[in-house]
C-alpha atoms as a PDB file:
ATOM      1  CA  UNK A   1       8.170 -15.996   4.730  1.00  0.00           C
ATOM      2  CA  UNK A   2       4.872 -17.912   3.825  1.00  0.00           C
ATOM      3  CA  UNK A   3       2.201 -15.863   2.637  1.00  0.00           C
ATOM      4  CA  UNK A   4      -0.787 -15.600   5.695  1.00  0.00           C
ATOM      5  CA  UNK A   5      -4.154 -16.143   4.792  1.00  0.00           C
ATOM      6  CA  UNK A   6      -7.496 -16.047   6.539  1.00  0.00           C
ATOM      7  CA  UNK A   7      -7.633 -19.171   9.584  1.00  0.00           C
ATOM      8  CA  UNK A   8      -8.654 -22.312   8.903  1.00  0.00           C
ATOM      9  CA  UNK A   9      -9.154 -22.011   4.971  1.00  0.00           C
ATOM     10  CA  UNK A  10      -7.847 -24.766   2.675  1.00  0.00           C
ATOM     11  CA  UNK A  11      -7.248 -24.050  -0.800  1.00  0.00           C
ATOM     12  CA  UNK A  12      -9.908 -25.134  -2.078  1.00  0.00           C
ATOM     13  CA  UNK A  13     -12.058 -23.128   0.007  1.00  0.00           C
ATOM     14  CA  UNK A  14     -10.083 -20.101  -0.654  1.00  0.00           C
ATOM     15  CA  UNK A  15     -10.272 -20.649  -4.417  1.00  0.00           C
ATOM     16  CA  UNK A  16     -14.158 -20.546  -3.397  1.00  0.00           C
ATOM     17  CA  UNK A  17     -14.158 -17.657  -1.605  1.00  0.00           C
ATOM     18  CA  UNK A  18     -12.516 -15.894  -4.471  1.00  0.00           C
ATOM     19  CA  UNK A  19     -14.211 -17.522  -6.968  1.00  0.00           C
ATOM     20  CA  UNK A  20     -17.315 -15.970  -5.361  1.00  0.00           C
ATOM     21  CA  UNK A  21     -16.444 -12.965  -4.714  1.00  0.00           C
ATOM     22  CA  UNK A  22     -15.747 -12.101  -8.917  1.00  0.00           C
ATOM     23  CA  UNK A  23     -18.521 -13.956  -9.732  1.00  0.00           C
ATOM     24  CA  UNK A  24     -20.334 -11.172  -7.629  1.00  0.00           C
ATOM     25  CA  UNK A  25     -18.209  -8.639  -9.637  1.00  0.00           C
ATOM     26  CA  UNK A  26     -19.410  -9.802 -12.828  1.00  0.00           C
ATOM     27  CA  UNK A  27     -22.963 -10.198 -12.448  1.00  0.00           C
ATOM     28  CA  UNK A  28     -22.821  -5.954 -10.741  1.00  0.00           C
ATOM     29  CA  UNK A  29     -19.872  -4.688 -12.148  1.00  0.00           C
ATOM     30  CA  UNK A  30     -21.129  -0.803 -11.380  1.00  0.00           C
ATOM     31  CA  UNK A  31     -21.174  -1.743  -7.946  1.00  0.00           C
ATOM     32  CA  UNK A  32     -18.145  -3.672  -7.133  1.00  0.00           C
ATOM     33  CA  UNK A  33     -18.090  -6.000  -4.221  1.00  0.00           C
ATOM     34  CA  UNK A  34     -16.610  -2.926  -2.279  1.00  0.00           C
ATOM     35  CA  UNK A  35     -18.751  -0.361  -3.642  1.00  0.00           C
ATOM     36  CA  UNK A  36     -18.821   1.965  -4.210  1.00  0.00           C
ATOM     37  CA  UNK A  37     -15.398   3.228  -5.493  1.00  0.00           C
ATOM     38  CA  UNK A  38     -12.616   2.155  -7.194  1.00  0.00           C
ATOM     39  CA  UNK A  39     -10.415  -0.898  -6.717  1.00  0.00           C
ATOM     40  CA  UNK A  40      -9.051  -4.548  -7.450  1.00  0.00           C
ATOM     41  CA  UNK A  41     -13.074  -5.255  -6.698  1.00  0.00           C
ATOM     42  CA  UNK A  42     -14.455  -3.381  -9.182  1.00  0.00           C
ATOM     43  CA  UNK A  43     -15.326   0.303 -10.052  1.00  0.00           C
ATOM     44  CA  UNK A  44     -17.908   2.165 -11.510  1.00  0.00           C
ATOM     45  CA  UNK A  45     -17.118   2.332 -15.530  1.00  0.00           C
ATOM     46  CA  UNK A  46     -15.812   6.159 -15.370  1.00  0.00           C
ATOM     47  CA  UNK A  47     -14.116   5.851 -12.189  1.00  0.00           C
ATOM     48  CA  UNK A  48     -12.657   2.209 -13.801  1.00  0.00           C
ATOM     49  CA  UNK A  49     -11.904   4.358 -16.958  1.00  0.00           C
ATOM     50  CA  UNK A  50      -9.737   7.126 -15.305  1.00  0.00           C
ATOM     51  CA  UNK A  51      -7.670   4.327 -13.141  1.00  0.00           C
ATOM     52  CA  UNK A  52      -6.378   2.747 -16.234  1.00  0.00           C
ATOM     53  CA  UNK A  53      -5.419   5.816 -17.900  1.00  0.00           C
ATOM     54  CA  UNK A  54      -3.458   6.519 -14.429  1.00  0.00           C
ATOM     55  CA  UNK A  55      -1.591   3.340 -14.790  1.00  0.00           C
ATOM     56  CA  UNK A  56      -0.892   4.292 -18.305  1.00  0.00           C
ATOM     57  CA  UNK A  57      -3.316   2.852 -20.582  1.00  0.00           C
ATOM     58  CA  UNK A  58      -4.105   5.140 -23.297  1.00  0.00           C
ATOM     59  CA  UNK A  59      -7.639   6.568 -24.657  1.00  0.00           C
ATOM     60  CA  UNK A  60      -7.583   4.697 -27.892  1.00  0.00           C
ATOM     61  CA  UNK A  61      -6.909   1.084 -26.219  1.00  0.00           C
ATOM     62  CA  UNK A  62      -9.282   1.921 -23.840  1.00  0.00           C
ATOM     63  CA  UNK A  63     -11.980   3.015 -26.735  1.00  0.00           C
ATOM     64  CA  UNK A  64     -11.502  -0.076 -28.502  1.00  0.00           C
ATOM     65  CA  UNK A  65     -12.458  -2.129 -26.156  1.00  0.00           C
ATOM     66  CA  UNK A  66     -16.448  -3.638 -25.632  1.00  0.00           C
ATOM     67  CA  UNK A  67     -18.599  -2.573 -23.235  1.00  0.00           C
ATOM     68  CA  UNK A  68     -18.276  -3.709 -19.900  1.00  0.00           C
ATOM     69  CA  UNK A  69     -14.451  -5.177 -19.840  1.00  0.00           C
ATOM     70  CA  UNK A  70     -13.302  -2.613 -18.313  1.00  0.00           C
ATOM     71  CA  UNK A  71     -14.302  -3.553 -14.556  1.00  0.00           C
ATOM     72  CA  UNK A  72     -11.738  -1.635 -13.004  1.00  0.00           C
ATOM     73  CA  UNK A  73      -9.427  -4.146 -11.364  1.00  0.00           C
ATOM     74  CA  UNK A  74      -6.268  -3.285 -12.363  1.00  0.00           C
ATOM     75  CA  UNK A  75      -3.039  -2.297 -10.567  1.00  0.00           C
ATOM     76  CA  UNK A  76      -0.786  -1.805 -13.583  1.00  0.00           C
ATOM     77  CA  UNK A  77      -0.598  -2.638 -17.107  1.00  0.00           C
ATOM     78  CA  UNK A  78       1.263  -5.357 -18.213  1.00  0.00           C
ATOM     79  CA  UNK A  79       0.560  -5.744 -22.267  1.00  0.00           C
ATOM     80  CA  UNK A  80       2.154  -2.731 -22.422  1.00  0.00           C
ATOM     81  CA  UNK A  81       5.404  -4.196 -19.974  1.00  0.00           C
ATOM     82  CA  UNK A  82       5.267  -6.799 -22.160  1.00  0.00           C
ATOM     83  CA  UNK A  83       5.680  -4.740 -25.273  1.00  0.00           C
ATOM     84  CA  UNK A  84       3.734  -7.366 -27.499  1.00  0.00           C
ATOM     85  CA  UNK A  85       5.122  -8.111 -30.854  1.00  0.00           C
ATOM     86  CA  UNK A  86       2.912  -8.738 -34.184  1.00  0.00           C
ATOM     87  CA  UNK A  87       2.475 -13.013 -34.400  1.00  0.00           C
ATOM     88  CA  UNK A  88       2.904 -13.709 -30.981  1.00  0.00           C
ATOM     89  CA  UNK A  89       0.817 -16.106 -28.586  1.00  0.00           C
ATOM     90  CA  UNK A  90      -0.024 -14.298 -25.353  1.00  0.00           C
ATOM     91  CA  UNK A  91      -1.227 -15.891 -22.264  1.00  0.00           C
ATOM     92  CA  UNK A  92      -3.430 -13.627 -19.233  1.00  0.00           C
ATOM     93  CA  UNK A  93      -3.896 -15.401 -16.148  1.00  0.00           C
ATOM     94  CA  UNK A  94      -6.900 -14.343 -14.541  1.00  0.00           C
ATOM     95  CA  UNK A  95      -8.482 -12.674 -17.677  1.00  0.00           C
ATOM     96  CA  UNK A  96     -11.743 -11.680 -16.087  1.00  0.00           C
ATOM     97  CA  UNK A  97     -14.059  -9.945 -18.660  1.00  0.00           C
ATOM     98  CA  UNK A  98     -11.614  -9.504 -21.022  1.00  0.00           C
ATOM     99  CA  UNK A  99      -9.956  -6.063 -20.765  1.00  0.00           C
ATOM    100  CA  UNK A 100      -6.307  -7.023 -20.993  1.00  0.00           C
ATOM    101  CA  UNK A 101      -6.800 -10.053 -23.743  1.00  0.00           C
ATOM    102  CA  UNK A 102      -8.871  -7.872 -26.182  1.00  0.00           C
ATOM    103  CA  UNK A 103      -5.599  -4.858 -25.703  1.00  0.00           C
ATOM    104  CA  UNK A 104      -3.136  -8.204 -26.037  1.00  0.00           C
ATOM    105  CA  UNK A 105      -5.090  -9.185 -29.364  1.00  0.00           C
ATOM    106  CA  UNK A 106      -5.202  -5.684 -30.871  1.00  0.00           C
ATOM    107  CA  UNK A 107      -1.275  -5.887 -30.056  1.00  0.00           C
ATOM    108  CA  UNK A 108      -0.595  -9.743 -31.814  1.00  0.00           C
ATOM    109  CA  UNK A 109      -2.764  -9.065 -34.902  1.00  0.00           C
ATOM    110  CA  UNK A 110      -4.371 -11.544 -37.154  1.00  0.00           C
ATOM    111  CA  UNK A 111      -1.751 -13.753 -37.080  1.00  0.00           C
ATOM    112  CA  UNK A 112      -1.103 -13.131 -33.350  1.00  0.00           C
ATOM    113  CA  UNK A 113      -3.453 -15.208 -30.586  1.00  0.00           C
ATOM    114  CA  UNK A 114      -4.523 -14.334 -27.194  1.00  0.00           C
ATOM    115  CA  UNK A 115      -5.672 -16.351 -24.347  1.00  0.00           C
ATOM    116  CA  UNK A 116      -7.075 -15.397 -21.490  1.00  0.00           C
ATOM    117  CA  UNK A 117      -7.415 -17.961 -18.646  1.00  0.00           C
ATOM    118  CA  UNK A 118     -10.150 -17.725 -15.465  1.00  0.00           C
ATOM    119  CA  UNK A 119     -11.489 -19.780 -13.032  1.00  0.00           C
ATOM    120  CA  UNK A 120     -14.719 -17.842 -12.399  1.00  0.00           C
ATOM    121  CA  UNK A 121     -17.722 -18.945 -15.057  1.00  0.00           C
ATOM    122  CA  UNK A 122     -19.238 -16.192 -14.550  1.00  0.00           C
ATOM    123  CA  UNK A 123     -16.399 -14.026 -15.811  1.00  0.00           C
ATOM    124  CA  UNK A 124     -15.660 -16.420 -18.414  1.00  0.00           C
ATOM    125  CA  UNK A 125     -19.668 -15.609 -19.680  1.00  0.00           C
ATOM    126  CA  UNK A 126     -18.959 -11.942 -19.416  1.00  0.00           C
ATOM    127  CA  UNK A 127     -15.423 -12.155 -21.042  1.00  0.00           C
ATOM    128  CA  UNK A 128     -17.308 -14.315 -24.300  1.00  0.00           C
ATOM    129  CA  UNK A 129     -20.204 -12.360 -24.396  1.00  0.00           C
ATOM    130  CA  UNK A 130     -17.591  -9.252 -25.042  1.00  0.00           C
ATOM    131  CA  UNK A 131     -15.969 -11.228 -27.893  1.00  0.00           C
ATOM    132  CA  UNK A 132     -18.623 -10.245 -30.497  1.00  0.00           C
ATOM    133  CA  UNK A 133     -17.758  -6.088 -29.375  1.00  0.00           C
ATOM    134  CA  UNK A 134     -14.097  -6.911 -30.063  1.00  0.00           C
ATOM    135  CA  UNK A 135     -14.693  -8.576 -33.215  1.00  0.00           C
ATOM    136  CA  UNK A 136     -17.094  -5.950 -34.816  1.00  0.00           C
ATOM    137  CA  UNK A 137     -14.741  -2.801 -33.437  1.00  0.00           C
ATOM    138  CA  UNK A 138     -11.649  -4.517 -34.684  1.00  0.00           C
ATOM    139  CA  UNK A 139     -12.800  -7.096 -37.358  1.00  0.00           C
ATOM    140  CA  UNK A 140      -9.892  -9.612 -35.450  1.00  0.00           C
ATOM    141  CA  UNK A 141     -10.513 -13.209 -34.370  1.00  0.00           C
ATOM    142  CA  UNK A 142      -7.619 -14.450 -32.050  1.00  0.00           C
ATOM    143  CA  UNK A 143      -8.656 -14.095 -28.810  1.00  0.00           C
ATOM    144  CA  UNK A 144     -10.173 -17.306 -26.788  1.00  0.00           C
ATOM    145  CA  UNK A 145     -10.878 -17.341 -23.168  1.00  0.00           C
ATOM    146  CA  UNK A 146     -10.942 -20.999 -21.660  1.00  0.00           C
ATOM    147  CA  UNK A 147     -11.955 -22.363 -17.883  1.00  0.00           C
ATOM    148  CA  UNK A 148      -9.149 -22.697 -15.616  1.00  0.00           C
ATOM    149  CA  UNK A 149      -7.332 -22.285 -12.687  1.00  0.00           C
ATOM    150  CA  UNK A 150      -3.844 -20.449 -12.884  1.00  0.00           C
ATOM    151  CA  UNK A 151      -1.888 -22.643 -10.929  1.00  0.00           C
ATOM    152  CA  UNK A 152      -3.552 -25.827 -13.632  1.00  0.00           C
ATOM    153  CA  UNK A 153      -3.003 -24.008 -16.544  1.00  0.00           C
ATOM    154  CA  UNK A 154      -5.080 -25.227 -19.788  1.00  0.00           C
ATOM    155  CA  UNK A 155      -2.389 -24.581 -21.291  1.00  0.00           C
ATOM    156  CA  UNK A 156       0.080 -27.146 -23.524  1.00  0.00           C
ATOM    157  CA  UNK A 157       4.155 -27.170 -22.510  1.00  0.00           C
ATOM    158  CA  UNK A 158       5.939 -24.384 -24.173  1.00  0.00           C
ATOM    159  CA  UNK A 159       2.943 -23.138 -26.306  1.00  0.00           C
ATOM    160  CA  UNK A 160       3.268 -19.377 -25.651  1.00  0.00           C
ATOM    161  CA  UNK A 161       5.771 -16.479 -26.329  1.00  0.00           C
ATOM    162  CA  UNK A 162       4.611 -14.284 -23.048  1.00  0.00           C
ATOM    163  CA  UNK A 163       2.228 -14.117 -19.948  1.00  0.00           C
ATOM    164  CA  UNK A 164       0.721 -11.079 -18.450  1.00  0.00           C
ATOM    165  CA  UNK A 165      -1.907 -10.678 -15.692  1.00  0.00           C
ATOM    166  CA  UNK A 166      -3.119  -8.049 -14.180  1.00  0.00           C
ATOM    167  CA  UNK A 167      -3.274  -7.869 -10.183  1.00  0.00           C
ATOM    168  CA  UNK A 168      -4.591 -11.783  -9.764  1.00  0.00           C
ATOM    169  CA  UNK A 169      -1.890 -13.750  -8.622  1.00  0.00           C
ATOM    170  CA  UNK A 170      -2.441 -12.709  -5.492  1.00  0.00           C
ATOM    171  CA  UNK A 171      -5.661 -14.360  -5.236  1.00  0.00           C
ATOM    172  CA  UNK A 172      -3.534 -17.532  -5.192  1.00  0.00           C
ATOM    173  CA  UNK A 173      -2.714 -19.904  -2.221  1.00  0.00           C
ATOM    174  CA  UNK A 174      -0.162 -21.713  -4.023  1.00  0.00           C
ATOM    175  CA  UNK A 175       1.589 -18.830  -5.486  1.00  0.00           C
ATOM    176  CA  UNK A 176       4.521 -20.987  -6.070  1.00  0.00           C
ATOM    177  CA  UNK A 177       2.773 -23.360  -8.339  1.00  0.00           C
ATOM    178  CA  UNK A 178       1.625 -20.381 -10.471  1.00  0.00           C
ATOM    179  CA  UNK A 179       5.216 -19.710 -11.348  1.00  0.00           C
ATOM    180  CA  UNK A 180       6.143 -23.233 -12.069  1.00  0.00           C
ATOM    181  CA  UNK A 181       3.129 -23.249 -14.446  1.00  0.00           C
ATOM    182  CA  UNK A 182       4.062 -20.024 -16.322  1.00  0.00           C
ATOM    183  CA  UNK A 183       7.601 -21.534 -16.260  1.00  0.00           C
ATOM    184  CA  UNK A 184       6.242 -24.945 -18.306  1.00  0.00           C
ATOM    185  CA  UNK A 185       3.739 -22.987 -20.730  1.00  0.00           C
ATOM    186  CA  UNK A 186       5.985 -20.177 -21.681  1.00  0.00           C
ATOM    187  CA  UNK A 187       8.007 -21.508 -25.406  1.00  0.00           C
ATOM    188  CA  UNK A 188      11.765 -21.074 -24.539  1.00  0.00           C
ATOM    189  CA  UNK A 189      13.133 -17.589 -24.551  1.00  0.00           C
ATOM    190  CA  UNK A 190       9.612 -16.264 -23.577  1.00  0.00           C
ATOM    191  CA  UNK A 191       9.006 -13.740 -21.101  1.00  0.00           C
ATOM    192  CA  UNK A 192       6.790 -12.977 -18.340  1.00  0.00           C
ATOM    193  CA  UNK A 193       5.094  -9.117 -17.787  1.00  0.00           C
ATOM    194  CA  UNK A 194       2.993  -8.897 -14.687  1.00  0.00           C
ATOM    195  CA  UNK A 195       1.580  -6.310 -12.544  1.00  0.00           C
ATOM    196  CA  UNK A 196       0.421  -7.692  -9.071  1.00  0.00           C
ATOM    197  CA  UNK A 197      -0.082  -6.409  -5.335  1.00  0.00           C
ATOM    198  CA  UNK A 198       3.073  -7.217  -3.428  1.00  0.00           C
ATOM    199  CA  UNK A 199       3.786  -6.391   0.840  1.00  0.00           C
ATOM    200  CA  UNK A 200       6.640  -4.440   1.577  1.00  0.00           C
ATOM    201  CA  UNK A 201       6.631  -5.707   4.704  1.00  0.00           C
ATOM    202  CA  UNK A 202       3.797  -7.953   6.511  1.00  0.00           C
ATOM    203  CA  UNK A 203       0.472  -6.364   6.879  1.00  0.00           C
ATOM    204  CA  UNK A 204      -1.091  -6.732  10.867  1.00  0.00           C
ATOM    205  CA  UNK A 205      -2.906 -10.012  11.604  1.00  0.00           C
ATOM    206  CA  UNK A 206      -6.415  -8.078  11.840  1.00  0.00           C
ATOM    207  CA  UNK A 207      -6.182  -7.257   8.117  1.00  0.00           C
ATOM    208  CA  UNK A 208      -6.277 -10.895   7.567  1.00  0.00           C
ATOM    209  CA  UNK A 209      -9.573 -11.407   9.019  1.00  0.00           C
ATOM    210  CA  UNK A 210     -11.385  -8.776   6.478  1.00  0.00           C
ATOM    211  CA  UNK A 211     -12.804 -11.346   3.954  1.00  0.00           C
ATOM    212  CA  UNK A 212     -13.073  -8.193   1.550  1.00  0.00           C
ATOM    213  CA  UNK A 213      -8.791  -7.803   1.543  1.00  0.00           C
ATOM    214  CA  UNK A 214      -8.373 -10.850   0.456  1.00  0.00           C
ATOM    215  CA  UNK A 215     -10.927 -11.073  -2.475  1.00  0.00           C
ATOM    216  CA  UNK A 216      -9.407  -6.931  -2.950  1.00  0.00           C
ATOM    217  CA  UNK A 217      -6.109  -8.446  -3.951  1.00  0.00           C
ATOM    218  CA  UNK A 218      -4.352  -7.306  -0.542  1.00  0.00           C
ATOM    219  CA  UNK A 219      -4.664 -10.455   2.029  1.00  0.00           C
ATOM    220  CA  UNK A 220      -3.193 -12.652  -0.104  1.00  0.00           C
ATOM    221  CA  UNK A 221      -0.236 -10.284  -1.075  1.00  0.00           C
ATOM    222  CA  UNK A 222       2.840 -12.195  -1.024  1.00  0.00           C
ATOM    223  CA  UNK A 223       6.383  -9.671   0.112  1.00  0.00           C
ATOM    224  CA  UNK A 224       8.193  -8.757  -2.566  1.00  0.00           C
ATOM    225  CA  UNK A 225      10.984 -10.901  -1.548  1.00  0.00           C
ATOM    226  CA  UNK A 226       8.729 -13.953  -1.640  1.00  0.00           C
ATOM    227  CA  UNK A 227       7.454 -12.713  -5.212  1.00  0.00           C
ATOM    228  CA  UNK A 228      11.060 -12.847  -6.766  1.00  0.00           C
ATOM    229  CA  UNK A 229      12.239 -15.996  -5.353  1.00  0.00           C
ATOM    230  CA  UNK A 230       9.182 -18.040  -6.274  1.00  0.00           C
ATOM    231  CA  UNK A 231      10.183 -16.717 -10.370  1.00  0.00           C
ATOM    232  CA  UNK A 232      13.553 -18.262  -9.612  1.00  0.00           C
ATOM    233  CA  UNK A 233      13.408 -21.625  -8.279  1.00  0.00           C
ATOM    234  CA  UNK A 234      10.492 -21.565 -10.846  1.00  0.00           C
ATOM    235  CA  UNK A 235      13.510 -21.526 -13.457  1.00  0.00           C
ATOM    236  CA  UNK A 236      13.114 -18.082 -14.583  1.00  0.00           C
ATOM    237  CA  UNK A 237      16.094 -15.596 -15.216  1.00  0.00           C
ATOM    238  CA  UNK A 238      16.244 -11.722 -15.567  1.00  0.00           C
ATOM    239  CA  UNK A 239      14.132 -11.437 -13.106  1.00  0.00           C
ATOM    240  CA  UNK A 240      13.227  -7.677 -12.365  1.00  0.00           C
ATOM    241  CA  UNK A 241      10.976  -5.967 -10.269  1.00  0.00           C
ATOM    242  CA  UNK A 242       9.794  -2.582  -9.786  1.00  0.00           C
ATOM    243  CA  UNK A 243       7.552  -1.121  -7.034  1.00  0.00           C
ATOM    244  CA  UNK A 244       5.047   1.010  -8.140  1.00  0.00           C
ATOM    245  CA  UNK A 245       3.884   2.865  -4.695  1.00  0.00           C
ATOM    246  CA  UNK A 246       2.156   5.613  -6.432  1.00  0.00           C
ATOM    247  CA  UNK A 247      -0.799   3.194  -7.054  1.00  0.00           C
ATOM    248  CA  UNK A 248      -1.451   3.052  -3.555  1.00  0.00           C
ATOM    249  CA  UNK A 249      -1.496   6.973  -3.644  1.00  0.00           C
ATOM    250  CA  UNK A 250      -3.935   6.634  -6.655  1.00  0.00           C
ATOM    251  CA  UNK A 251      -6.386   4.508  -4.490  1.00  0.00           C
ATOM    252  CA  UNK A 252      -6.243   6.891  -1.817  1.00  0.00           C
ATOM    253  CA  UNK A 253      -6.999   9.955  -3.970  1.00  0.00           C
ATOM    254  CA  UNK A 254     -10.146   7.486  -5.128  1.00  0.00           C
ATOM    255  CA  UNK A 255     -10.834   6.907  -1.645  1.00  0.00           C
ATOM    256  CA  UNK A 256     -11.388   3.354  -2.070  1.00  0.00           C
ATOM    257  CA  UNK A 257     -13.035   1.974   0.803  1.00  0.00           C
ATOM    258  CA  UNK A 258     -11.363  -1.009   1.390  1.00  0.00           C
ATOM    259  CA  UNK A 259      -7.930   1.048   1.813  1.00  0.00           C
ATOM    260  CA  UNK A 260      -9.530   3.306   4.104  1.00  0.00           C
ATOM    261  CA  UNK A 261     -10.353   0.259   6.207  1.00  0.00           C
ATOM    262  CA  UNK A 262      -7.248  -1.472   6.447  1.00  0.00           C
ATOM    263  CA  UNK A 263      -5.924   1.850   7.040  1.00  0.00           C
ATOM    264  CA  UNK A 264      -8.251   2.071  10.579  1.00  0.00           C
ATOM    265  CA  UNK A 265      -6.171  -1.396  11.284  1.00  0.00           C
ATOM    266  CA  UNK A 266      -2.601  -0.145  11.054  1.00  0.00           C
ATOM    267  CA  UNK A 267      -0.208   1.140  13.728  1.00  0.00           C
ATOM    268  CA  UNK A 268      -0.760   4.872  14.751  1.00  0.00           C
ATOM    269  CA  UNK A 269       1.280   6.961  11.951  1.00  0.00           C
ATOM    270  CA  UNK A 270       1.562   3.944   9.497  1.00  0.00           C
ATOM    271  CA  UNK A 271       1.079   4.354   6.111  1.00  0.00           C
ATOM    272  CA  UNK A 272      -0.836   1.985   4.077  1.00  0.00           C
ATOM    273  CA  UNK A 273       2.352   2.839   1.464  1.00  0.00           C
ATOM    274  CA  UNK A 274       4.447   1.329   4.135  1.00  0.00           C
ATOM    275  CA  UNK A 275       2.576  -1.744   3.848  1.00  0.00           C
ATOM    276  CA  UNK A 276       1.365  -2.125   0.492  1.00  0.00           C
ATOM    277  CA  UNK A 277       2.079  -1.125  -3.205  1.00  0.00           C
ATOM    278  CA  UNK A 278       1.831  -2.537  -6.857  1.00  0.00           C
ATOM    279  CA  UNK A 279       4.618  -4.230  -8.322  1.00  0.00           C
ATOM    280  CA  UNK A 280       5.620  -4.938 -11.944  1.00  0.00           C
ATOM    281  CA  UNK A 281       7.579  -8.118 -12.870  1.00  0.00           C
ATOM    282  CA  UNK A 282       9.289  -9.050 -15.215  1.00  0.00           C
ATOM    283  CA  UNK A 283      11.334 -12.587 -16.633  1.00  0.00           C
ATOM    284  CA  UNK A 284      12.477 -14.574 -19.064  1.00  0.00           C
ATOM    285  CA  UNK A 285      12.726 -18.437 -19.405  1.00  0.00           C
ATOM    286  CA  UNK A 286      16.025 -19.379 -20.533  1.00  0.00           C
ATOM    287  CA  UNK A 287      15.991 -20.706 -24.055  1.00  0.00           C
ATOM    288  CA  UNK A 288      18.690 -23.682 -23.482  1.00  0.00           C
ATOM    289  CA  UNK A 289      16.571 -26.348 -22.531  1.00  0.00           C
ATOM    290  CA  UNK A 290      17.653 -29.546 -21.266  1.00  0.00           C
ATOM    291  CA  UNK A 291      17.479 -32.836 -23.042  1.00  0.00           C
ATOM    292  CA  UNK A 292      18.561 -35.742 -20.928  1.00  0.00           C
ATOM    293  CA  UNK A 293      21.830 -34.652 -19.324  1.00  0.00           C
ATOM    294  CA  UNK A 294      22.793 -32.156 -22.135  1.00  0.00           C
ATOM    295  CA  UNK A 295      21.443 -28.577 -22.827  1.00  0.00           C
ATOM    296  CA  UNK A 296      20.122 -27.894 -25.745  1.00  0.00           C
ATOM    297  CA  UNK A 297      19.537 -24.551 -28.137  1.00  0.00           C
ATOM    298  CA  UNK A 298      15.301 -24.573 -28.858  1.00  0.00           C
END
């Protein structure tokens, strides 16, 4: 099933939409463009704080880390999925400020790298401006955050060993092309860690019209179905994927207002659990690649 989005939008304008709507985020962070509360737009820095230690992150990554990257839109955490090695080059699509590449870099070292990719300027200025916090609380330099969009990676062929992100790919109309992509930049034998919003089963048509659920990382939700066949005819291989409802439960207890609004659109008796919930996903690219007609060890 194709992935709805709001009538009459191309992508273009929906990557404008988006775009807009985190460039909002960045410039009032506190207040989130569903404020207030917590969610994939943006929470208030203790509320932000206690949602990523529910989702597993600990106290001490979350101390390290500068002022401000911490915006509160995650909906799991995939450097730790990943389980980041010492050395490695890690890609983040959709980096935002920061918060996930500066955990990534503490993970890869100094002789590590981290990348963190966004197509929002304004969250590419916040995510820089936090580089000199990083540096000074960690004394590393090897994370970079360049201009891009996710399903144009900047980004050479088979530069890096894994790819997280963190409840953006979503946000894409071309979700499709966003595997292909990580497919091409991943080195052979790398491996993909994500945590993104998935449908269990399609959400009602009047969700679709809430311009706020699709910048909140729910209208643009593809079914989890969808989400696992797009990693495979991307080329990908151990594909698994785990739903994670309790997040859903967790934005509840926060009483996120954007949940409690979709919930006002559901069936009598629904459950916005029914609907919705976060997903971790994992895969590998296969490291025979193919030269000519014959496969090849890389």
């Amino acid at each position: 099933m194709k992935t709805i989005f709001p009538t009459d939008s191309s992508n273009d304008s929906l990557h404008q939409l988006v775009r807009e709507g985190y460039a909002k985020i960045a410039k009032d962070t506190a207040a989130g463009c569903c404020s207030p509360g917590v969610s994939c737009c943006g929470s208030a820095p203790a509320d932000a704080d206690k949602l990523a230690r529910e989702l597993g992150y600990t106290v001490e990554e979350l101390q390290a880390l500068p002022e401000g990257a911490n915006m509160g839109l995650s909906c799991g955490n995939p450097a730790a999925l990943a389980a980041l090695n010492r050395g490695e080059t890690v890609l983040d699509l959709g980096s935002g400020g920061g918060f996930d590449v500066f955990i990534a870099g503490c993970k890869v070292g100094a002789t590590g790298r981290a990348i963190g990719v966004d197509m929002t300027p304004e969250m590419l200025g916040k995510a820089r401006r936090n580089l000199a916090g990083y540096q000074k609380e960690t004394g590393l330099n090897n994370v970079e955050f360049r201009l891009g969009e996710i399903e144009h990676l900047p980004v050479a062929d088979n530069f890096v060993d894994a790819i997280i992100s963190n409840c953006v790919i979503n946000l894409s109309p071309d979700k499709a092309q966003v595997w292909r992509e990580m497919a091409r930049v991943l080195k052979p034998g790398g491996r993909v860690a994500v945590s993104d919003m998935a449908l269990v089963k399609p959400l009602p048509p009047e969700v679709f019209k809430i311009v706020e659920a699709l910048v909140g990382c729910v209208a643009g939700a593809a079914l989890v179905s969808e989400t696992e066949r797009m990693a495979r005819e991307a080329g990908l291989t151990e594909i698994t994927l785990k739903v994670k409802a309790d997040y859903i439960e967790a934005m509840l207890n926060f009483e996120d207002p954007l949940y409690k609004k979709i919930i006002e659109l559901l069936p009598a008796g629904a459950k916005l659990a029914d609907y919705i919930t976060s997903l971790e996903i994992q895969a590998v690219k296969p490291k025979g690649e193919c030269c000519g007609n014959d496969c090849c060890e890389s």
